[in-house]
PDB file of N, CA and C in Angstrom:
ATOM      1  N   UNK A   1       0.843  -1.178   0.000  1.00  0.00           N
ATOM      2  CA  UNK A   1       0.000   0.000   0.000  1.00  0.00           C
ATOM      3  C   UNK A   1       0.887   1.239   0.000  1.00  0.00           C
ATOM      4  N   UNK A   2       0.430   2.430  -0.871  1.00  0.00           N
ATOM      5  CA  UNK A   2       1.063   3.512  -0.718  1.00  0.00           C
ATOM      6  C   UNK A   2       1.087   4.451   0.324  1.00  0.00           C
ATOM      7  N   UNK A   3       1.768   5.141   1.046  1.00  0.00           N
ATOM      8  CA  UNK A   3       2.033   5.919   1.856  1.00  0.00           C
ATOM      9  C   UNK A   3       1.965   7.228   1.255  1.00  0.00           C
ATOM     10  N   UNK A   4       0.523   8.309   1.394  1.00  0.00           N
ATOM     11  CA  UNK A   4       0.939   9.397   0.589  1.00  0.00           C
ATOM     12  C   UNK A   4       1.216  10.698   1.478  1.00  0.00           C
ATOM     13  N   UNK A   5       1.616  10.444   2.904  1.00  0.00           N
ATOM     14  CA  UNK A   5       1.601  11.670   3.821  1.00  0.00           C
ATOM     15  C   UNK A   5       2.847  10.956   4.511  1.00  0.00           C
ATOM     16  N   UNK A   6       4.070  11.556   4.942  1.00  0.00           N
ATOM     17  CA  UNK A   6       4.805  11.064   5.778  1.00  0.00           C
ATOM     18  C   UNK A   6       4.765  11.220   7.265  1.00  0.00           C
ATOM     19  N   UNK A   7       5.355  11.207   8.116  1.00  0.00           N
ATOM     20  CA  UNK A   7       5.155  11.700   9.531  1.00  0.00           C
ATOM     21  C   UNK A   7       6.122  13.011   9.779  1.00  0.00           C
ATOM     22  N   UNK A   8       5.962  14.057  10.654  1.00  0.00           N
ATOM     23  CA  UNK A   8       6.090  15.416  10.968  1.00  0.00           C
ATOM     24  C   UNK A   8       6.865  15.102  12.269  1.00  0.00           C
ATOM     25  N   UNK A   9       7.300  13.659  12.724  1.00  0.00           N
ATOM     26  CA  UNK A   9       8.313  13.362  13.697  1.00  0.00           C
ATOM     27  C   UNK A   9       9.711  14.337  13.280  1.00  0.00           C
ATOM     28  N   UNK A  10      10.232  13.744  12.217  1.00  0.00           N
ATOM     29  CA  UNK A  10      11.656  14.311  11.860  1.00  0.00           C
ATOM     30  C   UNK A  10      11.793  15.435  12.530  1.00  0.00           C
ATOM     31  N   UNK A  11      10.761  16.523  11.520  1.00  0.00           N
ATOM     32  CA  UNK A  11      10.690  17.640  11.845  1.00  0.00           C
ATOM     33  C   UNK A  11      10.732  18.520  13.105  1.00  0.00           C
ATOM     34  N   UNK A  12      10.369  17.681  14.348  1.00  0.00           N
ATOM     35  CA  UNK A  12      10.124  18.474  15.719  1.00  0.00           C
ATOM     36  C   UNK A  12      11.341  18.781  16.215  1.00  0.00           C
ATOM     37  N   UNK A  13      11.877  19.710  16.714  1.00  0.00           N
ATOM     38  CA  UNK A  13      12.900  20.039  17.535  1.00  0.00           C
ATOM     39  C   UNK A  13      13.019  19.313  19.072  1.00  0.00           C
ATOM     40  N   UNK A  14      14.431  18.618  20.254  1.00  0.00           N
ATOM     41  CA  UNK A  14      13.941  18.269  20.731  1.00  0.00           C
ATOM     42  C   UNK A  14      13.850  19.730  21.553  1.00  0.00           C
ATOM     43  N   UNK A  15      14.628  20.320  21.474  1.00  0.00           N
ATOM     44  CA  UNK A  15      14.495  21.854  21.908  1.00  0.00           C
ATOM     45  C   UNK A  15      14.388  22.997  21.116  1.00  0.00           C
ATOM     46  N   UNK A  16      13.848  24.531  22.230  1.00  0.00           N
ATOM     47  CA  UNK A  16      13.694  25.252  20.758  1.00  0.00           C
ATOM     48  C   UNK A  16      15.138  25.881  20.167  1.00  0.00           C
ATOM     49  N   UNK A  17      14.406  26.449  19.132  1.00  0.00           N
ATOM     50  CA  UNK A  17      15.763  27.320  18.818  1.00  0.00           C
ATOM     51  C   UNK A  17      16.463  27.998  18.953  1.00  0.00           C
ATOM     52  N   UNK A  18      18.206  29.063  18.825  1.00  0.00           N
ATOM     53  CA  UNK A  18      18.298  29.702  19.256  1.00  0.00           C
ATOM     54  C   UNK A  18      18.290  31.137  17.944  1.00  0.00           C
ATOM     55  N   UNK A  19      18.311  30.466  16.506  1.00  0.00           N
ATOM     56  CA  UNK A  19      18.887  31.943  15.921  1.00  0.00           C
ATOM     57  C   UNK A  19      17.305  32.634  15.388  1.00  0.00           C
ATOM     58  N   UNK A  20      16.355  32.739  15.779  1.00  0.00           N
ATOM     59  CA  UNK A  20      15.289  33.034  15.770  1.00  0.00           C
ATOM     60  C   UNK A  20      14.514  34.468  17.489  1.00  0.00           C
ATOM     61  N   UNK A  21      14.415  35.372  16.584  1.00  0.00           N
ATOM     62  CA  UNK A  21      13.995  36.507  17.596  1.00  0.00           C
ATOM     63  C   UNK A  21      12.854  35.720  18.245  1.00  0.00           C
ATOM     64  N   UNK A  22      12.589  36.021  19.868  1.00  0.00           N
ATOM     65  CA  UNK A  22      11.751  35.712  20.694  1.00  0.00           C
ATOM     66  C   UNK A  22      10.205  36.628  20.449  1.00  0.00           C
ATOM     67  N   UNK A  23      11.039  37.921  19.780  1.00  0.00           N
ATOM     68  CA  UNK A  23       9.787  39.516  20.008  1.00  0.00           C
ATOM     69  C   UNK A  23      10.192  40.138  19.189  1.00  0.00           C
ATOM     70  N   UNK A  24       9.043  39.912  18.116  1.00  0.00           N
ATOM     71  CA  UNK A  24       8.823  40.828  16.953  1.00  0.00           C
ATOM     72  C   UNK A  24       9.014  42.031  17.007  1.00  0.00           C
ATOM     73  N   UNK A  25       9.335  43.387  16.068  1.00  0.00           N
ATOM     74  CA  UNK A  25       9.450  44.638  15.981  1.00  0.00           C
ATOM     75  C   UNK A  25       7.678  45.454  15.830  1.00  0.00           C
ATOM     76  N   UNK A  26       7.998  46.310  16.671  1.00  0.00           N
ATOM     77  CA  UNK A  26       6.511  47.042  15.983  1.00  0.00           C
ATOM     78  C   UNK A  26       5.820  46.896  14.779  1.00  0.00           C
ATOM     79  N   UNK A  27       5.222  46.898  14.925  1.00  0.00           N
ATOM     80  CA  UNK A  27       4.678  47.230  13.419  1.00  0.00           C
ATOM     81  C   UNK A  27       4.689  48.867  13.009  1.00  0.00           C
ATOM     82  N   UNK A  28       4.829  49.428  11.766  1.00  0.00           N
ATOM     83  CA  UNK A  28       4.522  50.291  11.623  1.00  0.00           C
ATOM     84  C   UNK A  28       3.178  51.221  11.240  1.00  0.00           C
ATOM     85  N   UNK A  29       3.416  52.399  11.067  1.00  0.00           N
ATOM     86  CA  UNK A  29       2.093  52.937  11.318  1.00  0.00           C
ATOM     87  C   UNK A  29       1.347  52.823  10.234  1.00  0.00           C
ATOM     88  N   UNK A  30      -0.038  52.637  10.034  1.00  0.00           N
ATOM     89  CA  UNK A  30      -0.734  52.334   9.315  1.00  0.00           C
ATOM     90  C   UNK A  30      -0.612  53.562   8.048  1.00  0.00           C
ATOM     91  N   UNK A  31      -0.436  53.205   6.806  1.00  0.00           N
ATOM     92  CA  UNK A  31      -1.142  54.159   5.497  1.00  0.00           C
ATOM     93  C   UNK A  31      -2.235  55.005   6.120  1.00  0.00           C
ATOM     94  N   UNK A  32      -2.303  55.523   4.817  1.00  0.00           N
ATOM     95  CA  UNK A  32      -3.199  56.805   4.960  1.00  0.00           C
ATOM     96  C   UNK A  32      -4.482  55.733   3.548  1.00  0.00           C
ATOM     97  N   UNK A  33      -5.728  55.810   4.155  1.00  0.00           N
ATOM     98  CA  UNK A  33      -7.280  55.122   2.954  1.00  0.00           C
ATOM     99  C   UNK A  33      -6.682  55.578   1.508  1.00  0.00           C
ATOM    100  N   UNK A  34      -7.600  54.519   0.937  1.00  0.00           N
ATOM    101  CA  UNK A  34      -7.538  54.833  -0.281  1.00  0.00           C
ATOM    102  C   UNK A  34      -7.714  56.037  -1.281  1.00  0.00           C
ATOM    103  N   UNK A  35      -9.264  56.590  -0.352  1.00  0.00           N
ATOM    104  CA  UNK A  35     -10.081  57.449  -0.857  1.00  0.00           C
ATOM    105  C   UNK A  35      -9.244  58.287  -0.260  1.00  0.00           C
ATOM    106  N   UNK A  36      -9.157  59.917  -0.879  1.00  0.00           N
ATOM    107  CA  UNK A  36      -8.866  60.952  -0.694  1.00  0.00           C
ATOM    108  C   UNK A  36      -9.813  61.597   0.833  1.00  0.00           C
ATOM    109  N   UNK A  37      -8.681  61.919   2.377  1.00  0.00           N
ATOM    110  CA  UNK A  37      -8.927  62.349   3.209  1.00  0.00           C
ATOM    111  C   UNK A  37      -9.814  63.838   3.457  1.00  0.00           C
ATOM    112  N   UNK A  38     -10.902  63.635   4.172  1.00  0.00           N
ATOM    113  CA  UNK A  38     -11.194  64.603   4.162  1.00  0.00           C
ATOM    114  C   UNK A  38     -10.205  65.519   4.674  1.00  0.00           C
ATOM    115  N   UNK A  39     -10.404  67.191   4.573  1.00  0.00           N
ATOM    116  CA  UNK A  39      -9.909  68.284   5.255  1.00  0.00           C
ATOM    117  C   UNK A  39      -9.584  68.237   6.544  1.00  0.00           C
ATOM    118  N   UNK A  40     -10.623  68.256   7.197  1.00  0.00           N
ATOM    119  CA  UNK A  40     -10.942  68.306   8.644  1.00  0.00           C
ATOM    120  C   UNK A  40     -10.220  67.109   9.104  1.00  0.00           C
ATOM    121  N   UNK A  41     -10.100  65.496   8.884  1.00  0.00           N
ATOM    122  CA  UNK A  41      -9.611  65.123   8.904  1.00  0.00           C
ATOM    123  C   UNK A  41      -8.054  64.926   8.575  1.00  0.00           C
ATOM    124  N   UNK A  42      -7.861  65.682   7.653  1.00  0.00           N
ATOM    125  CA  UNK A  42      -6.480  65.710   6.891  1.00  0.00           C
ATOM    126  C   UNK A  42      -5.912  66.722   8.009  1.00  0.00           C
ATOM    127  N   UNK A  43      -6.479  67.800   9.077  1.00  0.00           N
ATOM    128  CA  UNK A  43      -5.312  68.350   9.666  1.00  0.00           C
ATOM    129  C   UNK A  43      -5.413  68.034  11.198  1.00  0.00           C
ATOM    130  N   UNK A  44      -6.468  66.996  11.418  1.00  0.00           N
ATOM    131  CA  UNK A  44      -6.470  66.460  12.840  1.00  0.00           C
ATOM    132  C   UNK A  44      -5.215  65.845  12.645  1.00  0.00           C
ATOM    133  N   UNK A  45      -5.204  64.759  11.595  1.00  0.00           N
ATOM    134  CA  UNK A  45      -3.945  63.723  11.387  1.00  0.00           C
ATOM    135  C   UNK A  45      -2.519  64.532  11.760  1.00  0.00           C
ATOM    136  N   UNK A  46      -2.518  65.443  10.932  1.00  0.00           N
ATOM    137  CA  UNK A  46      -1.081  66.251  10.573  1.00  0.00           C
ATOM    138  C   UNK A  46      -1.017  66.868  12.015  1.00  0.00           C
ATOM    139  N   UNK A  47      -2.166  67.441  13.069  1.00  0.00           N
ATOM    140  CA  UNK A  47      -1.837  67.641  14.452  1.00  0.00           C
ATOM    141  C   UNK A  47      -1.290  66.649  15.369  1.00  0.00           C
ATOM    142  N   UNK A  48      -1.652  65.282  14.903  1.00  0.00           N
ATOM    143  CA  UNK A  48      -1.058  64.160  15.664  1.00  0.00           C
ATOM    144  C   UNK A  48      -0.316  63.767  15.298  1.00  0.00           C
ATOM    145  N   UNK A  49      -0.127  63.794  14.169  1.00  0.00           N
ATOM    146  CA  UNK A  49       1.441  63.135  13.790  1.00  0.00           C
ATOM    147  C   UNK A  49       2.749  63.972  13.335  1.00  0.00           C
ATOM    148  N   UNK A  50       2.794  64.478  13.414  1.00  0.00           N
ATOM    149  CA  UNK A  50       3.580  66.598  13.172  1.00  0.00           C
ATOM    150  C   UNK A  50       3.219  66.942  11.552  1.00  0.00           C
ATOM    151  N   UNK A  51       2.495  66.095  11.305  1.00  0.00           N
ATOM    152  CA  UNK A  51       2.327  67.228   9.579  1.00  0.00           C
ATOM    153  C   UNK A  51       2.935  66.478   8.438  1.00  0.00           C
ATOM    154  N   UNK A  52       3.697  65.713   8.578  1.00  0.00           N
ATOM    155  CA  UNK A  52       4.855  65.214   7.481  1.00  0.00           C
ATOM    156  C   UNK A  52       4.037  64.848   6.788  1.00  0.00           C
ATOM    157  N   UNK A  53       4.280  64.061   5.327  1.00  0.00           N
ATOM    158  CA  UNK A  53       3.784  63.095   4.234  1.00  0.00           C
ATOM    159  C   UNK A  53       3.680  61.715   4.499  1.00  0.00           C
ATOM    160  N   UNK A  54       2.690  60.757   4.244  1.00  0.00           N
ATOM    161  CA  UNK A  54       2.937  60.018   4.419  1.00  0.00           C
ATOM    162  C   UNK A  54       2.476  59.249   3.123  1.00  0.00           C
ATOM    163  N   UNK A  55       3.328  57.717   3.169  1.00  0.00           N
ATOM    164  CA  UNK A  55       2.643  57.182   1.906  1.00  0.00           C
ATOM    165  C   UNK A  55       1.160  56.732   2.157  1.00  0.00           C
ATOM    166  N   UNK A  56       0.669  56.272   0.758  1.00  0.00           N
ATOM    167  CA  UNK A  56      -0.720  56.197   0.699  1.00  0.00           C
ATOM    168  C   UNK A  56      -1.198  54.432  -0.175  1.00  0.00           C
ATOM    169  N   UNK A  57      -2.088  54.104   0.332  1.00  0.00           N
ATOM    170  CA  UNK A  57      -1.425  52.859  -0.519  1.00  0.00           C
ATOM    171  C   UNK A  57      -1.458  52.014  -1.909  1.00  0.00           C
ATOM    172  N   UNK A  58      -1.617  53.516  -2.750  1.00  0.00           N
ATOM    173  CA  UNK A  58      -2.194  53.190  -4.177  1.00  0.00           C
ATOM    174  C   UNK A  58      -1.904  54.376  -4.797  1.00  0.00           C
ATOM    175  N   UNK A  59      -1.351  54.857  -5.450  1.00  0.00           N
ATOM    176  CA  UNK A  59      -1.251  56.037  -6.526  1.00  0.00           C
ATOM    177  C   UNK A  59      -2.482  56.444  -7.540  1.00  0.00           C
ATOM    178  N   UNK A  60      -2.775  55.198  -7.819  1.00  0.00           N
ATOM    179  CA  UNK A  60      -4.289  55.319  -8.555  1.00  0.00           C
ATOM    180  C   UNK A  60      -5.418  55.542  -7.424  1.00  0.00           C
ATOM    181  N   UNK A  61      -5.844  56.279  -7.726  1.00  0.00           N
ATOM    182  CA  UNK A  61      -7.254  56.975  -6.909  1.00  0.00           C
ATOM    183  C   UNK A  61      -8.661  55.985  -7.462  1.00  0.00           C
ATOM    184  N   UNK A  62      -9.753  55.343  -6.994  1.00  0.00           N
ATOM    185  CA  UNK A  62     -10.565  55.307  -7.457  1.00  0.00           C
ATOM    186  C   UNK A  62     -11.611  55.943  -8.359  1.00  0.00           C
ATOM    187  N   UNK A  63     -12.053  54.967  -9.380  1.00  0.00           N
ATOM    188  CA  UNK A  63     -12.896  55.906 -10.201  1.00  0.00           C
ATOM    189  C   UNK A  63     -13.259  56.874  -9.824  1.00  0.00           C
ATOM    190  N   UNK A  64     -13.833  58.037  -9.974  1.00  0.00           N
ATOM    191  CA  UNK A  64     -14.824  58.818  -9.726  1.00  0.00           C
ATOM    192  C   UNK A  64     -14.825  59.109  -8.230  1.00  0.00           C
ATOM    193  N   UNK A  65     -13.813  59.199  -7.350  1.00  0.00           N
ATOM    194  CA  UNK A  65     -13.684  59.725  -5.995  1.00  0.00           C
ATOM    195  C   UNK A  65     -13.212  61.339  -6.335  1.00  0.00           C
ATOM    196  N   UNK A  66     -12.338  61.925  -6.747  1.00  0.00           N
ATOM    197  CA  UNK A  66     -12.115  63.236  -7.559  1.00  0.00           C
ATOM    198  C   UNK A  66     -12.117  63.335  -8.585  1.00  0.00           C
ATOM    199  N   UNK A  67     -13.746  64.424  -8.861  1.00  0.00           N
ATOM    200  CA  UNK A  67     -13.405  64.343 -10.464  1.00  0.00           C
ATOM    201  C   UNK A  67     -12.745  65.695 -11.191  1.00  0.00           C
ATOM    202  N   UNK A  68     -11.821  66.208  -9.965  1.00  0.00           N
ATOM    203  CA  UNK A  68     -11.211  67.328 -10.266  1.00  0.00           C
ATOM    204  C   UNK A  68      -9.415  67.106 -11.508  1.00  0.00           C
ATOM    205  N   UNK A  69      -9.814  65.570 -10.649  1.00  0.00           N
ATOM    206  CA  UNK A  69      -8.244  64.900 -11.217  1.00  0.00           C
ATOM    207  C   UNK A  69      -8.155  63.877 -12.023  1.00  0.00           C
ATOM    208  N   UNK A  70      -7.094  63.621 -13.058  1.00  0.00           N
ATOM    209  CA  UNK A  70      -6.993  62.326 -13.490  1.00  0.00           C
ATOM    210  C   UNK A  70      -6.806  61.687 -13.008  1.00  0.00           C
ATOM    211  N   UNK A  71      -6.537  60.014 -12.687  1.00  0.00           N
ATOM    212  CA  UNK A  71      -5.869  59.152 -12.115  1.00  0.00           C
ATOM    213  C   UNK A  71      -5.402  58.163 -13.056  1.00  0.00           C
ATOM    214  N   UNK A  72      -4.199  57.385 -12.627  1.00  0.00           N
ATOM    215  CA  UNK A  72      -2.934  56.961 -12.582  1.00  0.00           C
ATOM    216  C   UNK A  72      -3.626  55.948 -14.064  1.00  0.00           C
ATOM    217  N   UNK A  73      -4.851  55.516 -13.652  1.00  0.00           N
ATOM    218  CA  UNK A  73      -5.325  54.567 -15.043  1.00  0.00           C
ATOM    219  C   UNK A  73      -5.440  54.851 -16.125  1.00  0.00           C
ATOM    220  N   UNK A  74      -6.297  56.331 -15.839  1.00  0.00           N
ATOM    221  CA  UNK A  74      -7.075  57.074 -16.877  1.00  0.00           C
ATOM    222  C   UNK A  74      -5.099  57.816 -17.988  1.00  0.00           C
ATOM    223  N   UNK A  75      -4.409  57.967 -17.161  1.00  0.00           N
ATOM    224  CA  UNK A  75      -3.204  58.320 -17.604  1.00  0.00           C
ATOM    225  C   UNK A  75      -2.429  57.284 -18.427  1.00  0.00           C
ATOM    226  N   UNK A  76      -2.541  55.972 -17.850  1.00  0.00           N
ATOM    227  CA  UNK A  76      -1.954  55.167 -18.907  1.00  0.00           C
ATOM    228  C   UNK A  76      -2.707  54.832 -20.110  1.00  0.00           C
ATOM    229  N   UNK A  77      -4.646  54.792 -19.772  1.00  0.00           N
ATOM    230  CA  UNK A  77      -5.125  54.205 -20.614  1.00  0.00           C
ATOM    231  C   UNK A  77      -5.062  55.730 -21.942  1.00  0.00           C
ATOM    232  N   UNK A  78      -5.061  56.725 -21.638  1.00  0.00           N
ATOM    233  CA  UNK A  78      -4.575  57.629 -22.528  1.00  0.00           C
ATOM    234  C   UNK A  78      -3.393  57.541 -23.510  1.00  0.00           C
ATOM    235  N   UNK A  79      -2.428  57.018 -23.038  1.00  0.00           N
ATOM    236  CA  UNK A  79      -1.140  57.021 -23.718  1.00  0.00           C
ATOM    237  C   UNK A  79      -1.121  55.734 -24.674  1.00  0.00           C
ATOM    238  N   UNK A  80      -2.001  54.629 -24.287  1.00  0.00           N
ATOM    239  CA  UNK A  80      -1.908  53.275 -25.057  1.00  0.00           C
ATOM    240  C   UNK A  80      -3.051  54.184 -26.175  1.00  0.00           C
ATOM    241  N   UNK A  81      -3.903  54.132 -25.958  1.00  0.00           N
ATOM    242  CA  UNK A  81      -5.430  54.556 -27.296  1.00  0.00           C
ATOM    243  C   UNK A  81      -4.412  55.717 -28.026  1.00  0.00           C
ATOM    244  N   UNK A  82      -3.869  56.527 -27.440  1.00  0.00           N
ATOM    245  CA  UNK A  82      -2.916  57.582 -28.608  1.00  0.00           C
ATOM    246  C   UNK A  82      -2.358  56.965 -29.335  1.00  0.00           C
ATOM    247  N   UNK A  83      -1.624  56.077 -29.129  1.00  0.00           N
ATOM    248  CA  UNK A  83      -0.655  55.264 -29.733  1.00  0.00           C
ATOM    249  C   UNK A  83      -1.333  54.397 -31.182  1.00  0.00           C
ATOM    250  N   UNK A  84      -2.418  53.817 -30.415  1.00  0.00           N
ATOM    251  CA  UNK A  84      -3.178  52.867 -31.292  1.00  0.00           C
ATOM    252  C   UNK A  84      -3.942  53.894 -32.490  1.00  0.00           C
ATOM    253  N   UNK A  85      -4.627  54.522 -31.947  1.00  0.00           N
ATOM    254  CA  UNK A  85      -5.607  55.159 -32.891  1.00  0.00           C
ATOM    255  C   UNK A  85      -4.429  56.120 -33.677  1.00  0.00           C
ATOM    256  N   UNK A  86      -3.545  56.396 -33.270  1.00  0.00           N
ATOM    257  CA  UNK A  86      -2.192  57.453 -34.065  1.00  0.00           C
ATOM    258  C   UNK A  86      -3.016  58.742 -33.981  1.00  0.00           C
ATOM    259  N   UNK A  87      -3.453  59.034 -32.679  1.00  0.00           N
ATOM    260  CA  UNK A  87      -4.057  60.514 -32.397  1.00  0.00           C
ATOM    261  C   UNK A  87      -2.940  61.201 -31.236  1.00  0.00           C
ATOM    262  N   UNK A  88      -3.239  62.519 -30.995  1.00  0.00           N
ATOM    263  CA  UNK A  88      -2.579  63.266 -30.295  1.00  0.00           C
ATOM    264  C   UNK A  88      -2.942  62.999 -28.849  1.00  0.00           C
ATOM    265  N   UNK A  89      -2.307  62.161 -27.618  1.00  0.00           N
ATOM    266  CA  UNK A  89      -2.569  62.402 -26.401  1.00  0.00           C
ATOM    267  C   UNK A  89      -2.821  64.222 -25.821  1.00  0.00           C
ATOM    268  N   UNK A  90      -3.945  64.139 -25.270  1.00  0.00           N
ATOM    269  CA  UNK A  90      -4.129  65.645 -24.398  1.00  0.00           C
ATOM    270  C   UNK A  90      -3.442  65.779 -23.339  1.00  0.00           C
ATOM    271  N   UNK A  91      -3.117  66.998 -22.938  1.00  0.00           N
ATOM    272  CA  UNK A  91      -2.508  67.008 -21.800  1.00  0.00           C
ATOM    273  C   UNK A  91      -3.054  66.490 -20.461  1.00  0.00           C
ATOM    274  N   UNK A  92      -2.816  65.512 -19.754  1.00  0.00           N
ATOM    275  CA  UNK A  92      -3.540  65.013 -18.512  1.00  0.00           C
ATOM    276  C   UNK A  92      -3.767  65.911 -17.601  1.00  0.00           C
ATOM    277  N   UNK A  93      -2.980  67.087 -17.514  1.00  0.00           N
ATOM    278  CA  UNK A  93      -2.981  67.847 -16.551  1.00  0.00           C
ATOM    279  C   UNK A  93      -4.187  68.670 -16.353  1.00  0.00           C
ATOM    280  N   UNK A  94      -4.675  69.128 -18.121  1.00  0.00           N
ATOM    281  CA  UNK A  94      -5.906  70.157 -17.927  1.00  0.00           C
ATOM    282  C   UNK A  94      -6.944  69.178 -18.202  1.00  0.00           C
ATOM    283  N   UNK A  95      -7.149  68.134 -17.934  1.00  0.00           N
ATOM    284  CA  UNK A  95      -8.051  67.356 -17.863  1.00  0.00           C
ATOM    285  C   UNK A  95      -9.238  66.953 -16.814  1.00  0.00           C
ATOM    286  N   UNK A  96     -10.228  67.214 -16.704  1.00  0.00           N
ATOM    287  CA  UNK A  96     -11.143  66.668 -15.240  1.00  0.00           C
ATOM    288  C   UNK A  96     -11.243  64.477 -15.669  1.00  0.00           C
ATOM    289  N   UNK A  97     -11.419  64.533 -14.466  1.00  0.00           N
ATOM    290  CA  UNK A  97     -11.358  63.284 -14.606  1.00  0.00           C
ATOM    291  C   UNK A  97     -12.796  62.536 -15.438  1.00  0.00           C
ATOM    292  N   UNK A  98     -14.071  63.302 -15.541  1.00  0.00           N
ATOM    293  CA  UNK A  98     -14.594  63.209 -16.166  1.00  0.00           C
ATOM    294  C   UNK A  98     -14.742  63.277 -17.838  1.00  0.00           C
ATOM    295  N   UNK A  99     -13.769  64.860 -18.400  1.00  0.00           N
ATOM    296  CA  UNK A  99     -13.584  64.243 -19.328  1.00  0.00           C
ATOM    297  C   UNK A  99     -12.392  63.848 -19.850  1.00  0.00           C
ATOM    298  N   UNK A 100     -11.511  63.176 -19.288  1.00  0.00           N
ATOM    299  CA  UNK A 100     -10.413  62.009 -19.473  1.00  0.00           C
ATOM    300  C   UNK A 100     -11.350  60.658 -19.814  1.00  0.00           C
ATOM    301  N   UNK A 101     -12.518  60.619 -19.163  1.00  0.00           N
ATOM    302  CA  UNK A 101     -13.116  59.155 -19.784  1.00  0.00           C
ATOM    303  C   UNK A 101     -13.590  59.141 -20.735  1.00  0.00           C
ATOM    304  N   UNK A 102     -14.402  60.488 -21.309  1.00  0.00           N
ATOM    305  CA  UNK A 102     -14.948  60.993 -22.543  1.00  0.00           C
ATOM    306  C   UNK A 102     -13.750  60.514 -23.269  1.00  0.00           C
ATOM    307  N   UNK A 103     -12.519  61.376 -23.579  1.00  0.00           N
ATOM    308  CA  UNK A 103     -11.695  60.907 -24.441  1.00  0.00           C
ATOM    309  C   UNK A 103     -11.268  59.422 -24.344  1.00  0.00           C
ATOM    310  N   UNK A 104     -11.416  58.767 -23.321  1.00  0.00           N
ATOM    311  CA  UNK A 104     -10.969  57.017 -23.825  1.00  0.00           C
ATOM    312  C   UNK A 104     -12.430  56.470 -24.437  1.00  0.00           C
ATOM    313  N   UNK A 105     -13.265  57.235 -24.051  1.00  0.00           N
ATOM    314  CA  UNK A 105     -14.619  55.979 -24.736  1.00  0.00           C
ATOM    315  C   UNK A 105     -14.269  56.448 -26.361  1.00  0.00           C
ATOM    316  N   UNK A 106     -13.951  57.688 -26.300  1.00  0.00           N
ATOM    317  CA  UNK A 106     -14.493  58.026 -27.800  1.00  0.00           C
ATOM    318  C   UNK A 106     -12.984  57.281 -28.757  1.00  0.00           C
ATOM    319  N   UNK A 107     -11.977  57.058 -28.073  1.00  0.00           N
ATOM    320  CA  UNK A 107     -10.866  56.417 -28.582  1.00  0.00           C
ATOM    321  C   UNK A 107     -11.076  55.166 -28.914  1.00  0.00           C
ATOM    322  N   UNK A 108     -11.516  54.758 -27.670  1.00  0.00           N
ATOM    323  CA  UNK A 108     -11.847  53.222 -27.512  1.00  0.00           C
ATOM    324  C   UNK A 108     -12.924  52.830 -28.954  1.00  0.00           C
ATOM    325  N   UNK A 109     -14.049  53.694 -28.782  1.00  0.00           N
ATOM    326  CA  UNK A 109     -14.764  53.165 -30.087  1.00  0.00           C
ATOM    327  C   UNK A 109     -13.988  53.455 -31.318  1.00  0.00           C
ATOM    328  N   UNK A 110     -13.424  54.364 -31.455  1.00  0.00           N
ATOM    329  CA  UNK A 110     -12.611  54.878 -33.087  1.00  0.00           C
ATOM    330  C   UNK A 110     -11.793  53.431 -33.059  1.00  0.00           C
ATOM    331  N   UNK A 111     -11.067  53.128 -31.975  1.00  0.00           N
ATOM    332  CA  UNK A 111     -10.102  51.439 -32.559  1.00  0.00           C
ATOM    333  C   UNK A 111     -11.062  50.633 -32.504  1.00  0.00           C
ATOM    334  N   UNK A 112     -12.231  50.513 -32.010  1.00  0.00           N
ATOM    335  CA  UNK A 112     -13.095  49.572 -32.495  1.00  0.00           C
ATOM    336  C   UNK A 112     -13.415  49.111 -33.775  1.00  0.00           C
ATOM    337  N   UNK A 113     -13.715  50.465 -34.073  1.00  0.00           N
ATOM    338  CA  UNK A 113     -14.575  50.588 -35.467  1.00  0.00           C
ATOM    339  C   UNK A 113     -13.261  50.764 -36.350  1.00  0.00           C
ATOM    340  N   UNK A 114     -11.988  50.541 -36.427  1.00  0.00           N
ATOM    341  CA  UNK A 114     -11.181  50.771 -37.207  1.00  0.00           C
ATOM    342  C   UNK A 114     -11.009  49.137 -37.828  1.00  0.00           C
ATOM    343  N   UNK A 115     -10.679  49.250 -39.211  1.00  0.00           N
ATOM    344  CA  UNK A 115     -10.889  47.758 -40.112  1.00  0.00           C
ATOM    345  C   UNK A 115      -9.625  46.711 -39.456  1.00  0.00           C
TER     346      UNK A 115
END
């Protein structure tokens, strides 16, 4: 008969180890949400923690959370449809994030509909 699990004897120590830490390091301090902080919130934080920057844990912003801004998607998916359709990328900068999507749908369909 086959044996398809071995035994976990070997494995046991008869004592423990020594090159292994007893006590983990802190952890560090948590990111800052995904979604863009409110105000009010944004300077309670900076009162408790002295103000500095901190990282955040995504560069890309969710859809439609600011539609003052592009985000990190809407920026690449711009630069690929320029490429394809052989049109002029717009500047991302004067862009609302609303119509940054206008220009990928209307890209997106032109390579659609292209033979």
């Amino acid at each position: 008969m086959w044996q398809w699990a071995g035994s976990f004897a070997d494995l046991l120590l008869d004592e423990a180890r020594t090159d292994c830490p007893m006590h983990l390091p802190s952890a560090p301090l948590p990111t800052l949400p995904w979604r863009p902080v409110p105000p009010a919130e944004r300077r309670r934080m900076a009162r408790l923690e002295g103000g500095g920057p901190r990282p955040r844990h995504c560069s890309a912003r969710e859809a439609g959370t600011c539609p003052t801004e592009v985000d990190q998607k809407q920026t690449n998916a711009i630069a690929t449809l320029a490429r394809l359709t052989h049109s002029r990328a717009p500047a991302t900068e004067e862009l609302s994030w609303v119509t940054a999507n206008a220009w990928i749908v209307a890209r997106w369909e032109q390579y659609m509909r292209a033979p």
